[in-house]
C-alpha atoms as a PDB file:
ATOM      1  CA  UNK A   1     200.541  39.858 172.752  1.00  0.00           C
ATOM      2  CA  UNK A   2     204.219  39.687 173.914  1.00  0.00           C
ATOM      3  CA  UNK A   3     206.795  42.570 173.329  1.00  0.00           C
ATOM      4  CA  UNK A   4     210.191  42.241 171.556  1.00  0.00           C
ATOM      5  CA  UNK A   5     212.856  44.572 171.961  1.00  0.00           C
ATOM      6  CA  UNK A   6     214.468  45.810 168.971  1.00  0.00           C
ATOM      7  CA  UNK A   7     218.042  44.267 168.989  1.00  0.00           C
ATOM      8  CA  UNK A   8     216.272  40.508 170.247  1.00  0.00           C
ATOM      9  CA  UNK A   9     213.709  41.153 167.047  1.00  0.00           C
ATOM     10  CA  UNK A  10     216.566  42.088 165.187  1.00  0.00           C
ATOM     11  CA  UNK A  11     218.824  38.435 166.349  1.00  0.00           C
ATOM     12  CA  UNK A  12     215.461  36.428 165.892  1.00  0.00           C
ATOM     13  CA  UNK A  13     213.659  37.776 163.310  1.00  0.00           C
ATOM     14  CA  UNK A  14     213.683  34.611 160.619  1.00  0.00           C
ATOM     15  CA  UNK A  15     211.973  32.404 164.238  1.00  0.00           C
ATOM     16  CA  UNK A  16     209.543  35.670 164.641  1.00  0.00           C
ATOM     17  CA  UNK A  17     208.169  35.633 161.023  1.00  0.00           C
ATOM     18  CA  UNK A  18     207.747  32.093 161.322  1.00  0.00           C
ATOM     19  CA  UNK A  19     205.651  32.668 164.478  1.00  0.00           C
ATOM     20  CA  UNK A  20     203.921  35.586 162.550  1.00  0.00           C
ATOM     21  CA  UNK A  21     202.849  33.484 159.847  1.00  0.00           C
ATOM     22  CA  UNK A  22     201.529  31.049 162.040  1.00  0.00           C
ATOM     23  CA  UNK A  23     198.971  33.142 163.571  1.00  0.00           C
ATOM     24  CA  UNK A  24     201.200  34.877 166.638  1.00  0.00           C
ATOM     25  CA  UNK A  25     201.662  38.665 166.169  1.00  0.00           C
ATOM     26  CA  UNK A  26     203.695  40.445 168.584  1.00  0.00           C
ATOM     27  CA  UNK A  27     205.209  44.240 169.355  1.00  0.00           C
ATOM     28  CA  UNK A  28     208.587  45.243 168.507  1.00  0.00           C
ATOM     29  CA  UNK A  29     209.573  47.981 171.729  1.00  0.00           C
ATOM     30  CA  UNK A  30     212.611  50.843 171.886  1.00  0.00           C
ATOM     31  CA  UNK A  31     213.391  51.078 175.669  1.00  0.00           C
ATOM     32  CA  UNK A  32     210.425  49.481 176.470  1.00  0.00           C
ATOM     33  CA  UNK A  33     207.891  52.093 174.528  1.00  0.00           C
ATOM     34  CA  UNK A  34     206.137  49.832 172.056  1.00  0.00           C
ATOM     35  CA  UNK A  35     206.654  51.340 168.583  1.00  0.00           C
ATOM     36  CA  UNK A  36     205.825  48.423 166.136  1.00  0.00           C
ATOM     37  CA  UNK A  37     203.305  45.536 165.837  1.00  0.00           C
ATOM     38  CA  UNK A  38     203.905  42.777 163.693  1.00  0.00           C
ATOM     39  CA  UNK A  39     201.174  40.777 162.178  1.00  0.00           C
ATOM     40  CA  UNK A  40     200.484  38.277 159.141  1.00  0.00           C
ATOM     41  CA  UNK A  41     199.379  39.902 156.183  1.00  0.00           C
ATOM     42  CA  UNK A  42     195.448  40.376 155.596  1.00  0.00           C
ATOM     43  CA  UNK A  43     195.238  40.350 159.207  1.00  0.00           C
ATOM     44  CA  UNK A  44     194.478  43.797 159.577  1.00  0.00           C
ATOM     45  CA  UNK A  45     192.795  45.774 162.473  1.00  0.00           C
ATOM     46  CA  UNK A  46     190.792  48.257 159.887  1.00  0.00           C
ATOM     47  CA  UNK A  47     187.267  48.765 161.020  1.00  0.00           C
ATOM     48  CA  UNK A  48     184.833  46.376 159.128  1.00  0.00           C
ATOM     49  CA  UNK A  49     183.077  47.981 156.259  1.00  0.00           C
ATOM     50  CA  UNK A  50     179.341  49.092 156.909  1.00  0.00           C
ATOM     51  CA  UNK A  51     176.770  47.290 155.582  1.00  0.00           C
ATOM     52  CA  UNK A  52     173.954  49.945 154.176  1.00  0.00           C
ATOM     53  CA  UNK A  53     170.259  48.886 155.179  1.00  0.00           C
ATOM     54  CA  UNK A  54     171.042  46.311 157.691  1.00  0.00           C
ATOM     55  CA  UNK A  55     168.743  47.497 159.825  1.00  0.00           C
ATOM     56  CA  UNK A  56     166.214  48.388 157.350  1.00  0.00           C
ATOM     57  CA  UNK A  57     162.956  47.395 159.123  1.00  0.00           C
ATOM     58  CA  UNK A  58     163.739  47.320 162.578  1.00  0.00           C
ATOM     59  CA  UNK A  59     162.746  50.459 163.203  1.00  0.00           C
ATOM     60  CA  UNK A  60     159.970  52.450 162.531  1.00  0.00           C
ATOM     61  CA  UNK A  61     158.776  56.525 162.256  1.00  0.00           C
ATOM     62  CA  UNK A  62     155.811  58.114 164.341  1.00  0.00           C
ATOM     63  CA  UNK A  63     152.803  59.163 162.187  1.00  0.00           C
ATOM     64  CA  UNK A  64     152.720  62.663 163.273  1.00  0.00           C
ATOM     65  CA  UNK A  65     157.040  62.541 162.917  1.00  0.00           C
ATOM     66  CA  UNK A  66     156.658  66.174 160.746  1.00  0.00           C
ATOM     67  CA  UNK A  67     154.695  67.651 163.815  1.00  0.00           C
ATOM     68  CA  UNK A  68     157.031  66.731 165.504  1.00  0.00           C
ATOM     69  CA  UNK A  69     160.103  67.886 163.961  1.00  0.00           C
ATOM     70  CA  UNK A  70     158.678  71.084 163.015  1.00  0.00           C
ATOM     71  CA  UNK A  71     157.814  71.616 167.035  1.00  0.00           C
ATOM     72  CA  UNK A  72     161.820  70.734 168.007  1.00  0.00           C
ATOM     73  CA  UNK A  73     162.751  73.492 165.038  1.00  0.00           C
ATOM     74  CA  UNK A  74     161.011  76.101 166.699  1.00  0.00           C
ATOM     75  CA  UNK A  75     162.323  75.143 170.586  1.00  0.00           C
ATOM     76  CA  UNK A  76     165.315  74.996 168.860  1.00  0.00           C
ATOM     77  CA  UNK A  77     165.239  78.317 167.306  1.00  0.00           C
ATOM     78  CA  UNK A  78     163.826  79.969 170.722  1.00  0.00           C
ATOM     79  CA  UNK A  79     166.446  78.097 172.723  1.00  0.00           C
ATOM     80  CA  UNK A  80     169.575  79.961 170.020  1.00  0.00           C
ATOM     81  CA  UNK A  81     167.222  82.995 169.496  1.00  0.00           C
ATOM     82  CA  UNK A  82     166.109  83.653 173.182  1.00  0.00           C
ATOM     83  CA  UNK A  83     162.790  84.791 172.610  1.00  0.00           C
ATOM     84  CA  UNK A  84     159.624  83.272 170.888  1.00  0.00           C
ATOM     85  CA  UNK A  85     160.394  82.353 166.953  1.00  0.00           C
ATOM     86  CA  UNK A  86     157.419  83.184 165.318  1.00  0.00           C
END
């Protein structure tokens, strides 16, 4: 993505919405720090939305999964505890 400086995006900006629109973003700088970024509406960089129970099925729990959570509770417990838990 190429970087404009501010007065050059400020002489060109009708030719840089036109290349916008088109599909050509680009970075408006101040002293060569970049401090804008141009691009076409809907074209947005916001994370994709999450899709709930896509991966329903791929994965799958241990029959004895409450044994073993309740073991991990007490380790945990004797590991913030120092001493046995019961």
């Amino acid at each position: 993505m190429r970087t404009i400086n501010i007065h050059a995006a400020k002489t060109h900006l009708s030719r840089l919405i036109e290349e916008v629109a088109a599909g050509e973003p680009f970075v408006i700088a101040k002293a060569g720090k970049p401090m804008a970024q141009v691009i076409p509406i809907g074209a947005s960089k916001s994370k994709p939305k999450k899709r709930i129970g896509f991966m329903k099925g791929m994965y799958t729990l241990p029959d004895n999964f409450e044994e073993i959570d309740r073991q991990l509770d007490k380790e945990i417990e004797e590991l913030f505890l120092g001493r046995d838990a019961e």
